[in-house]
Protein backbone atom coordinates (compact mmCIF):
# COMPACT_ATOMS: atom_id res chain seq x y z
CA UNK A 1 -47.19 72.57 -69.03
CA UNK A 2 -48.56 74.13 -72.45
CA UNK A 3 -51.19 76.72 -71.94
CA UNK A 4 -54.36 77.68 -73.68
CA UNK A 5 -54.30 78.55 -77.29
CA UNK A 6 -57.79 79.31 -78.49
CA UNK A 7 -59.91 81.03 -76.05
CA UNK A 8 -63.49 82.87 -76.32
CA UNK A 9 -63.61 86.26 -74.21
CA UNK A 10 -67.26 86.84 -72.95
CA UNK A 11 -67.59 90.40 -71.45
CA UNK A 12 -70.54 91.85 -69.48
CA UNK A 13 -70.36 95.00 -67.58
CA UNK A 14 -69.11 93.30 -64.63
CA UNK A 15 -66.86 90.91 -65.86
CA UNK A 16 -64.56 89.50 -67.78
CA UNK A 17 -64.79 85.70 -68.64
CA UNK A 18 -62.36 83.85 -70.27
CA UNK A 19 -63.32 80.42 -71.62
CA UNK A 20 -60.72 78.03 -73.06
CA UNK A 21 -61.89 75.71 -76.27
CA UNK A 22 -62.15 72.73 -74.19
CA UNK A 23 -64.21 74.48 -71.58
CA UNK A 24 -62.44 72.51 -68.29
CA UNK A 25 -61.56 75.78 -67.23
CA UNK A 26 -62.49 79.68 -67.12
CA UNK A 27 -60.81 82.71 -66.39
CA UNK A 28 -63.06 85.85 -64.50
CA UNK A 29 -61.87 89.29 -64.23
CA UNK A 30 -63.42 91.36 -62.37
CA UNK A 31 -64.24 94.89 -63.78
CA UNK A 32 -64.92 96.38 -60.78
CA UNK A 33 -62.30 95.09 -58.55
CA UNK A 34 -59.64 93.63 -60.52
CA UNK A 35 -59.71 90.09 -58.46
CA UNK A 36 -59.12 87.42 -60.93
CA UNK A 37 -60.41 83.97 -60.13
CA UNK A 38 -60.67 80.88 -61.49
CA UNK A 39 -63.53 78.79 -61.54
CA UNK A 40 -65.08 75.36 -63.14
CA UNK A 41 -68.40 76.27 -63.37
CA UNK A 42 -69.00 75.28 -67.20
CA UNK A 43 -72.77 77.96 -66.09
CA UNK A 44 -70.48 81.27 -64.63
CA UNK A 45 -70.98 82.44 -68.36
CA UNK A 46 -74.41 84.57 -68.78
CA UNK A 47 -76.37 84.01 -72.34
CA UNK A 48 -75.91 88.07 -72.14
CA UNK A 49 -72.35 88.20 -72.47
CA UNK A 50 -70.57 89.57 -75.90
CA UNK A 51 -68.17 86.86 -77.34
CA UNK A 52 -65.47 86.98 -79.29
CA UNK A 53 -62.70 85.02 -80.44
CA UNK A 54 -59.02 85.75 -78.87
CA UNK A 55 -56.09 83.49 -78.95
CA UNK A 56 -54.22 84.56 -76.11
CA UNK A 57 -53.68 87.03 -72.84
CA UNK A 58 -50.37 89.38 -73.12
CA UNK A 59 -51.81 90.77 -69.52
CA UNK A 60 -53.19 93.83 -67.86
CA UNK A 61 -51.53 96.77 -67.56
CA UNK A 62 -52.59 100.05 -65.48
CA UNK A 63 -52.96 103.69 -66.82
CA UNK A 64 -54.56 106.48 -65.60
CA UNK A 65 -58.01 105.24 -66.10
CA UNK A 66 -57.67 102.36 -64.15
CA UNK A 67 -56.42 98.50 -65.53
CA UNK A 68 -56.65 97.50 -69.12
CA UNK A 69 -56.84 93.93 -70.81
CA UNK A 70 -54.63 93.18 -73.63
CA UNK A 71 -55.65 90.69 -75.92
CA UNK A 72 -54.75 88.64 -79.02
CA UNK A 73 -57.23 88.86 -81.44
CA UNK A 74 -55.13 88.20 -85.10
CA UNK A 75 -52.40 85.71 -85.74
CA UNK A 76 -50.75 84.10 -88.30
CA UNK A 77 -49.36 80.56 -88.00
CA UNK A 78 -45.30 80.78 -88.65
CA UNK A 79 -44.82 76.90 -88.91
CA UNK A 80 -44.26 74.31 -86.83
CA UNK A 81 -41.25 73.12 -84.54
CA UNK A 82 -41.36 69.22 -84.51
CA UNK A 83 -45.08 69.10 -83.45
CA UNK A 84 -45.32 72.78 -81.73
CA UNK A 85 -47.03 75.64 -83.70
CA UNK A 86 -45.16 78.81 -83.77
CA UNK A 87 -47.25 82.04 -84.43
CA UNK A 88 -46.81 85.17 -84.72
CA UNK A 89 -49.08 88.06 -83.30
CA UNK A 90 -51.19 90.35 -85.98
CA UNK A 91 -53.72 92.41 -84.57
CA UNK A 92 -54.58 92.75 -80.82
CA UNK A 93 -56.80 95.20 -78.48
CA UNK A 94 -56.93 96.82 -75.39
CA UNK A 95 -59.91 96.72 -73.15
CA UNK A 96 -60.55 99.30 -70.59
CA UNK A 97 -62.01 97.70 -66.97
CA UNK A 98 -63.74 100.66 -66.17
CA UNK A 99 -66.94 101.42 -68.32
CA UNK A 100 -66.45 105.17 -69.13
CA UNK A 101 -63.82 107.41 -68.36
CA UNK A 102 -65.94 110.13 -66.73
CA UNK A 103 -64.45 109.97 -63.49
CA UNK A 104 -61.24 111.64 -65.34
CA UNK A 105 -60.53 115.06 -65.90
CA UNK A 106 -60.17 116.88 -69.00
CA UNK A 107 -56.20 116.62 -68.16
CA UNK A 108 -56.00 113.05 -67.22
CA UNK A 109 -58.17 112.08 -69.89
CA UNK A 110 -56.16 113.81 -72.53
CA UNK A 111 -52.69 112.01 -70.89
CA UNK A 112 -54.68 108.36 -70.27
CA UNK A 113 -55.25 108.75 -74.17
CA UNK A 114 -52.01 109.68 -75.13
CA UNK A 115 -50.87 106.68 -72.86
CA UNK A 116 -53.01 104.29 -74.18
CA UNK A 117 -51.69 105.34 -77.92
CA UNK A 118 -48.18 104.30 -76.93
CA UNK A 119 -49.15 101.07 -75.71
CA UNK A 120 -50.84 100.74 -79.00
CA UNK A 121 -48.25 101.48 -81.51
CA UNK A 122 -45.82 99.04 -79.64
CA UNK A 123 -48.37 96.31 -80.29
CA UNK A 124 -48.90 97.42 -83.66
CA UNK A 125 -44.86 96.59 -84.27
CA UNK A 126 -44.16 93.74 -86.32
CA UNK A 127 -42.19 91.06 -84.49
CA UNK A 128 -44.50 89.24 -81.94
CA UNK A 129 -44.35 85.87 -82.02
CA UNK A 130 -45.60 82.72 -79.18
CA UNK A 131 -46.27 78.90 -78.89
CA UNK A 132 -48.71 77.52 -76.89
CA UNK A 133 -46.51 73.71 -75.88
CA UNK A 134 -43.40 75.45 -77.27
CA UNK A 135 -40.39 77.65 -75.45
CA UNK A 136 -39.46 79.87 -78.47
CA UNK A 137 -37.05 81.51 -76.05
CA UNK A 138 -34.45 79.01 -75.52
CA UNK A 139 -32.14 77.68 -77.69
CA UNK A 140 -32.05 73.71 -78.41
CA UNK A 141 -29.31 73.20 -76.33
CA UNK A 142 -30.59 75.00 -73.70
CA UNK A 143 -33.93 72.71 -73.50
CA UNK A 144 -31.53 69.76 -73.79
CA UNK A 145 -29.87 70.99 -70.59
CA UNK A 146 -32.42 70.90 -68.76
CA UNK A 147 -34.07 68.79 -65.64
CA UNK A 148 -37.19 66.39 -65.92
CA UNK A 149 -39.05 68.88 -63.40
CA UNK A 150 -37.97 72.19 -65.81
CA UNK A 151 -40.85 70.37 -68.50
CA UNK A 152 -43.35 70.22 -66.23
CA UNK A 153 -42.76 73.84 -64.95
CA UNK A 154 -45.39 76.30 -66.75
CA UNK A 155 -44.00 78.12 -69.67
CA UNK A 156 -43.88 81.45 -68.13
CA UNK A 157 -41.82 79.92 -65.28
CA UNK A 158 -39.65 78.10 -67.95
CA UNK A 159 -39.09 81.05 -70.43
CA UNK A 160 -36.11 82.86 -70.99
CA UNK A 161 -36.82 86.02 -69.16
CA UNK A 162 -34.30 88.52 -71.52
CA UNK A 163 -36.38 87.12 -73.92
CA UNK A 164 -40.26 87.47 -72.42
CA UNK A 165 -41.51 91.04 -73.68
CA UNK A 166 -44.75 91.15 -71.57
CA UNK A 167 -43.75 89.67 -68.33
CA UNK A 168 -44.52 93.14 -65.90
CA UNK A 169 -48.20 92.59 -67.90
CA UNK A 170 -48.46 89.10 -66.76
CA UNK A 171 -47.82 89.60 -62.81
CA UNK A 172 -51.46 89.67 -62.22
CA UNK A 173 -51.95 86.44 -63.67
CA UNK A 174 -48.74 84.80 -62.71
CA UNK A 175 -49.10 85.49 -58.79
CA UNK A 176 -51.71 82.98 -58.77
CA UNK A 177 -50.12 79.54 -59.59
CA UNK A 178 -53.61 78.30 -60.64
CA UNK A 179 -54.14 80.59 -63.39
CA UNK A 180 -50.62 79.53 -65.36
CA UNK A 181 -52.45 78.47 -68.37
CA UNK A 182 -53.77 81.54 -69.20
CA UNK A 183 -50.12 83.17 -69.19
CA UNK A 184 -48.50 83.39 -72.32
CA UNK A 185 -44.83 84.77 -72.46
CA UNK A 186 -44.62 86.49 -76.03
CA UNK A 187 -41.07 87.08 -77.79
CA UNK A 188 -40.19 90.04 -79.87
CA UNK A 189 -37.80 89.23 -83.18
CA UNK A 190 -38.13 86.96 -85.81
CA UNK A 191 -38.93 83.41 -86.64
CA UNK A 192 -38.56 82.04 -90.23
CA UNK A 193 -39.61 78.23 -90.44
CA UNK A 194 -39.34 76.86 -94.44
CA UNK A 195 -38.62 73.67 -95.88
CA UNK A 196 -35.88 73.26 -98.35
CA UNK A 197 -34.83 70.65 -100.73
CA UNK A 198 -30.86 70.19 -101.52
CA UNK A 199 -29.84 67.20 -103.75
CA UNK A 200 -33.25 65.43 -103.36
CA UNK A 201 -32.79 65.81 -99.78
CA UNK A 202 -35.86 67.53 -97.54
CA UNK A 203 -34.61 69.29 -94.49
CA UNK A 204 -36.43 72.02 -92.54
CA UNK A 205 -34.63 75.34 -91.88
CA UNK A 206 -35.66 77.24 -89.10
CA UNK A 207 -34.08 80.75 -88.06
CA UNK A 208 -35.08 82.56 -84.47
CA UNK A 209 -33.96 85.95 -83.47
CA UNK A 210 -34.86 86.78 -79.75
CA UNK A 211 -34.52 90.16 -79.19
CA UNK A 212 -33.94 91.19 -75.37
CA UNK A 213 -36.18 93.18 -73.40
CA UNK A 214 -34.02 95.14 -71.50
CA UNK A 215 -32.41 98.05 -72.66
CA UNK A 216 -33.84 98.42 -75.56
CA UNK A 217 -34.44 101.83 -77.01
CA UNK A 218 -34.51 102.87 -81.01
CA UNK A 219 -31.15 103.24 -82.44
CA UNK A 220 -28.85 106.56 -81.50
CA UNK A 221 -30.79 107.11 -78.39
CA UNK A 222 -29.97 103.85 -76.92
CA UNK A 223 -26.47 102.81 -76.94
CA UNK A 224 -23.80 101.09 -75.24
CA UNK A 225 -24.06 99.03 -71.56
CA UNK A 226 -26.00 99.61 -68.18
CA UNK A 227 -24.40 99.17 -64.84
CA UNK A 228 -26.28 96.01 -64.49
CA UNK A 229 -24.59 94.90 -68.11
CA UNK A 230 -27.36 94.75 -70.23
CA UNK A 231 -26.30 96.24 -73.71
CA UNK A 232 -28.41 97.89 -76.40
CA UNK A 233 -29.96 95.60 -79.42
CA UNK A 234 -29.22 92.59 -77.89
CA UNK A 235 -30.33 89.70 -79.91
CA UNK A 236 -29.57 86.12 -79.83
CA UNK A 237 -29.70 84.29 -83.43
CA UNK A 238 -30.06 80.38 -83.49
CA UNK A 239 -29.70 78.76 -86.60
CA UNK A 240 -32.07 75.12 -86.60
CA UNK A 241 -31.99 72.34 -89.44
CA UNK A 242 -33.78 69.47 -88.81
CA UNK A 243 -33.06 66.57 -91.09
CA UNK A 244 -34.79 62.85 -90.26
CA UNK A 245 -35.31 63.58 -87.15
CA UNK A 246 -31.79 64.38 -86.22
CA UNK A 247 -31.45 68.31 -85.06
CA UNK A 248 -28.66 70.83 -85.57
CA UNK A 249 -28.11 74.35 -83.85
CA UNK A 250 -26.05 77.27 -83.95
CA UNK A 251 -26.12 79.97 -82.13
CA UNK A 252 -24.57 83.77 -82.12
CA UNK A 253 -25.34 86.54 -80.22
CA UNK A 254 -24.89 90.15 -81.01
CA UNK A 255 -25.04 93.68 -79.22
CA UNK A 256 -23.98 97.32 -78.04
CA UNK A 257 -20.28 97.78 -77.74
CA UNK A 258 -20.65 97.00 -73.42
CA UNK A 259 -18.77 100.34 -72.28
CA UNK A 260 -20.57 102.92 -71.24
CA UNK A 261 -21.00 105.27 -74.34
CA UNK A 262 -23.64 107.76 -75.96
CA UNK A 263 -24.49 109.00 -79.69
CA UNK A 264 -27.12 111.43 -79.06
CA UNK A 265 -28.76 112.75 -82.57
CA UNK A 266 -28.32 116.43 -83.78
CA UNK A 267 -27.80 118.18 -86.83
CA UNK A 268 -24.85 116.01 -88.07
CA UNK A 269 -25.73 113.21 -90.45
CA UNK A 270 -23.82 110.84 -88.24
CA UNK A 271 -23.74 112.31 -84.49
CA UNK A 272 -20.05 112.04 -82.56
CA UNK A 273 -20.20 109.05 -80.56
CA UNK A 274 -18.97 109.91 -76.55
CA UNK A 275 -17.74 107.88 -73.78
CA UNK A 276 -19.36 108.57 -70.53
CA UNK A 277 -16.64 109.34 -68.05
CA UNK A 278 -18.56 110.18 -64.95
CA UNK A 279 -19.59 106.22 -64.86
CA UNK A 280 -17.27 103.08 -63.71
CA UNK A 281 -17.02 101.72 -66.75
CA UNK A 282 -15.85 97.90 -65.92
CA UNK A 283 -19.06 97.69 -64.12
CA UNK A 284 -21.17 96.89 -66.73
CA UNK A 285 -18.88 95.22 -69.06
CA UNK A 286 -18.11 92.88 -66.66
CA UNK A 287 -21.15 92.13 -65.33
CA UNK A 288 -22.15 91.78 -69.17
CA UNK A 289 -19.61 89.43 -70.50
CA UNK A 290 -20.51 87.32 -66.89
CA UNK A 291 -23.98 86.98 -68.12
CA UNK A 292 -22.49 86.15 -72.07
CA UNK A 293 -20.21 83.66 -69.82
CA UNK A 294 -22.47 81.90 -68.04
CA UNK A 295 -25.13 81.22 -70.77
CA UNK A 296 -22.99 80.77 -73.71
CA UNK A 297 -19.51 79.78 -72.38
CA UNK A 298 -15.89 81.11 -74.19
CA UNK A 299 -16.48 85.09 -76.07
CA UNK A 300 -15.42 85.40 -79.53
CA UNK A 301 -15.98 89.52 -79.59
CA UNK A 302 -16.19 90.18 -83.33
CA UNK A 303 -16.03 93.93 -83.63
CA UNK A 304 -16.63 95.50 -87.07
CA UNK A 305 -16.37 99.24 -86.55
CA UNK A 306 -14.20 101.71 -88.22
CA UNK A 307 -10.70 101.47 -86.77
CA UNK A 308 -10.14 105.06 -87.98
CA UNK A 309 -12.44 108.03 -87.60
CA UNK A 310 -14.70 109.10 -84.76
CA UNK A 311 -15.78 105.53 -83.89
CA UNK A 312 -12.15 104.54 -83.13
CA UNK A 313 -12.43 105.97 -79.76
CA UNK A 314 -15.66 103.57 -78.58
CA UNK A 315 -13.09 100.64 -79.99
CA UNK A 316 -10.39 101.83 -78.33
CA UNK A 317 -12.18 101.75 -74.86
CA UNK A 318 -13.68 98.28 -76.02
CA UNK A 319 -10.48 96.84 -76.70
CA UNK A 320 -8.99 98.64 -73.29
CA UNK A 321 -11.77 96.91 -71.31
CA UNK A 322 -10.83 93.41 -72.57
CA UNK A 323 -7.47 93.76 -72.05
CA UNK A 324 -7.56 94.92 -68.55
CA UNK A 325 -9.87 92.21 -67.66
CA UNK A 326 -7.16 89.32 -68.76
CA UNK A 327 -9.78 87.10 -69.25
CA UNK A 328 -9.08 83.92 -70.89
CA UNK A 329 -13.18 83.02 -71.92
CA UNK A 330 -12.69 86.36 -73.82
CA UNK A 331 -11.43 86.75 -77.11
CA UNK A 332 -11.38 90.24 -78.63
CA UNK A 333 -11.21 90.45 -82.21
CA UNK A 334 -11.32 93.64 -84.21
CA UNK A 335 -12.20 93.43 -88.26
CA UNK A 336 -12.61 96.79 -90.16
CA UNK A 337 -15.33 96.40 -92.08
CA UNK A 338 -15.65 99.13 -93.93
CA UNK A 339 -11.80 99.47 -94.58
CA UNK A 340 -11.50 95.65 -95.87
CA UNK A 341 -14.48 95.32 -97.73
CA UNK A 342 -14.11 99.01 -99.49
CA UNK A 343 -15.24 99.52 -103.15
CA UNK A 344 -17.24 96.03 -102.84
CA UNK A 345 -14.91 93.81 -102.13
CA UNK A 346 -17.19 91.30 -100.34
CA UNK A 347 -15.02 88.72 -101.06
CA UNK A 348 -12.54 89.81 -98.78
CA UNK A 349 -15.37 88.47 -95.90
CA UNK A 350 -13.57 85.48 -96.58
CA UNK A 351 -10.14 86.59 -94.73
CA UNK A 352 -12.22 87.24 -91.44
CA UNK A 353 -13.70 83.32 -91.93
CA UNK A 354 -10.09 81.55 -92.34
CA UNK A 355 -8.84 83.75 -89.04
CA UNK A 356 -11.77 82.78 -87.30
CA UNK A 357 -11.75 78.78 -88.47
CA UNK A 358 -10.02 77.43 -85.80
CA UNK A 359 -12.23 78.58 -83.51
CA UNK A 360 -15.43 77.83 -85.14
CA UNK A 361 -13.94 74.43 -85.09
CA UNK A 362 -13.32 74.35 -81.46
CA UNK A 363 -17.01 76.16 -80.78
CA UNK A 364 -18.51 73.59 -83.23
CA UNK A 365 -22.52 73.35 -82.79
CA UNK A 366 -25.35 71.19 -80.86
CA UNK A 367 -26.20 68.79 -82.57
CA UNK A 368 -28.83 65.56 -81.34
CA UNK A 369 -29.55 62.13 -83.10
CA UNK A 370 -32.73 60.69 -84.21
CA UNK A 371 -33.34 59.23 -80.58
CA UNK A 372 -33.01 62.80 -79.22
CA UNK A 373 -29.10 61.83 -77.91
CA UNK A 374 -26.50 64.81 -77.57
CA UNK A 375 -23.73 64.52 -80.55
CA UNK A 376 -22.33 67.47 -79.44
CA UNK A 377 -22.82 71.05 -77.78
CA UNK A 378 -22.06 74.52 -79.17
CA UNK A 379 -19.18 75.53 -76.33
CA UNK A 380 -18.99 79.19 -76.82
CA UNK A 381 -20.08 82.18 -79.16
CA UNK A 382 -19.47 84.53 -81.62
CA UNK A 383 -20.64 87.91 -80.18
CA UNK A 384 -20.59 90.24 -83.33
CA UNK A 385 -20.74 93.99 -83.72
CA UNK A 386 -20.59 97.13 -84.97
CA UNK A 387 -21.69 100.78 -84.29
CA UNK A 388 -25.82 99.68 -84.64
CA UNK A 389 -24.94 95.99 -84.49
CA UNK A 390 -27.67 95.78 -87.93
CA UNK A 391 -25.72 96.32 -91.27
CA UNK A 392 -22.10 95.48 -90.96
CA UNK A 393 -23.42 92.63 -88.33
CA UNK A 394 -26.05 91.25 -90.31
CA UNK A 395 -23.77 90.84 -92.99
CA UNK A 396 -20.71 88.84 -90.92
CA UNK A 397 -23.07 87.13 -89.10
CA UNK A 398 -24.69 85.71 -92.63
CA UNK A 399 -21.58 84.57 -93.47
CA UNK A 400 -20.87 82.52 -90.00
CA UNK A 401 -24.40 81.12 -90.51
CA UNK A 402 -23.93 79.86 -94.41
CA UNK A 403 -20.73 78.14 -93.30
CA UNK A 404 -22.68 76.42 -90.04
CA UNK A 405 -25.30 75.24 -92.33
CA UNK A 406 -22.79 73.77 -95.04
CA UNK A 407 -21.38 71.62 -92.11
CA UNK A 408 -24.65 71.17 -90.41
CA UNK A 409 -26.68 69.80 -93.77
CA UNK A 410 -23.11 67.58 -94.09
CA UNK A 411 -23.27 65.78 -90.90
CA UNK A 412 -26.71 65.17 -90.68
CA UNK A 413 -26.81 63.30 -94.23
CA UNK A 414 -23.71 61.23 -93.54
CA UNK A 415 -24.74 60.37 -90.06
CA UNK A 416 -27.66 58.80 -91.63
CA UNK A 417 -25.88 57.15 -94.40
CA UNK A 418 -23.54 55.23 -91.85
């Protein structure tokens, strides 16, 4: 079930109305009591109300002044998926229910403000991005997967929840089953779509970084794994190339080393990283690598960090976690970045590629025909990374993703040629 994509929002003091393009249905909010309803009544609009152009709901969320609607009101069109438009969110705003504020005191208005500035600047951060008849956050295979019914489910229901940034906003909307195409789960990350030409040959290249909700925290402050085994900067990468109709994906995930560990700043240009002993640390990992389990299949942990130094120690209870777990979907393997690669030796990236190639081959990638038939699945992942899981990560993971592509680009043409 796709949802709305261009929407008018006509406000009067009472309420909110929100009117889709095609007019079968509209949204009212109540300003007064916060009931939402939904009604057909092409009339419920009054000539008095102030229009405007929006182009999606993120949802309603309550500060001290009382409920506030977040809207869309700038976007910029990414691409397009096969026939889905992917955008990405540029400018939206946040309208207060109540008409004035002068039921607050001087004390609650001064913290509702500072309130309401947070929840601007996070929507004011680059890296929103939605499709209205698309699920941006699941992976190709993971739609292939999936049941008849799970298409006909709305796309709130269907997303990815690591992956659904404003889904405590949308609870309003999404407790009434009516009102699901007004509810539009938004991702935070990245999506490149471009088209490239390579000997004559037109293929579209499309990169999506989903960037999970929970845990996350700015780097330093926010390290390591919860006891539920959520991780810091957890982001899941897929890699798309459509050629003729025939699709190819590959996928890798990154994040926080999962033990329970800390790097709080201070005066040192590179804090002491610290385990956190008062914790059970196999909690979280294992719940963690479950998760990775489940979703992805057979663990290839890639970790980059020094091997020597103070960040030996979070290694050394990474690689103690692994091996007390003696699981077989898990394979641990530690690369020393900065030791192997010293003095610019990028080249030597290539030694970590030839010890990993046998089980790139086994992984392989999803890949589908023209007809929309499964070739092959991905079965596995590389989980990469290093103290921030950016630099050093970005960097190996590049190189996994060039060599994917090479293969990818290679078996799509010759498929076709047969």
């Amino acid at each position: 079930m796709s949802i709305h994509e261009s929407l008018r929002l006509c406000t009067t003091s009472e309420v909110f109305y929100v009117v889709p393009a095609d007019g079968s249905e509209i949204l009212e909010v109540d300003r007064t009591s916060g009931e939402l309803r939904l009604t057909r009544n092409v009339n419920a609009v009054p000539p008095s109300a102030a229009v405007r152009q929006i182009y999606g709901l993120i949802g309603i969320i309550r500060l001290i002044a009382g409920p506030y609607l977040i809207v869309i009101t700038g976007r910029e069109r990414v691409g397009s998926i096969g026939e889905h438009g992917v955008w990405r969110v540029t400018d939206t705003d946040i309208i207060a229910f109540a008409r004035s504020v002068r039921h607050l005191s001087e004390v609650q208005n001064r913290h509702n403000d500072m309130y309401l500035s947070m929840v601007r600047t996070v929507f004011q951060t680059v890296g929103f991005y939605w499709s209205a008849t698309y699920d941006v956050t699941h992976t190709l295979q993971r739609l292939q997967n999936t049941t008849p019914e799970f298409k006909f489910l709305p796309l709130h229901e269907r997303a990815d929840q690591r992956f659904v940034w404003n889904r405590h906003l949308l609870q309003d909307i999404v407790s009434q089953p009516e009102l699901s195409r007004f509810a539009l789960p938004v991702m935070h990350g990245f999506v490149s779509i471009s088209h490239s030409v390579v000997n004559q040959k037109e293929f579209q290249l499309v990169l999506i970084s989903r960037r999970s909700c929970y845990r996350a925290g700015v780097r330093y402050y926010c390290r390591g794994v919860d006891s539920e085994g959520h991780v810091a900067n957890s982001v899941e990468t897929e890699q798309i190339v459509i050629y003729q109709g025939m699709k190819a994906s590959f996928v890798q995930t990154r994040g926080s080393i999962p033990v329970p560990w800390s790097q709080r700043p201070n005066l040192s240009y590179k804090p002491r990283p610290k385990i956190n002993t008062l914790s059970t640390p196999s909690i979280g990992f294992e719940r963690h690598f479950d998760t990775q389990i489940a979703i992805y299949g057979k663990q290839i942990a890639i970790n980059l960090i020094n091997q020597k130094g103070v960040e030996r120690a979070v290694g050394d209870e990474f690689m103690r976690q692994i091996s007390a777990s003696n699981n077989a979907m898990i394979r641990y393997h530690p690369f020393d970045f900065h030791h192997e690669c010293k003095n610019m030796q990028w080249q030597r990236l290539s030694i970590l590629l030839g010890q990993l190639a046998e089980e790139r081959e086994k992984q392989k990638y999803f890949l589908s025909d023209q007809s929309g038939g499964v070739v092959q699945h991905q079965d596995g992942v590389m989980r990469s990374n290093c103290m921030d899981s950016l630099d050093r990560t970005n960097v190996v993971q590049g190189l996994f993703a060039k060599a994917s592509l090479q293969e990818q680009l290679e078996v799509c043409t010759q498929s076709l040629l047969r």
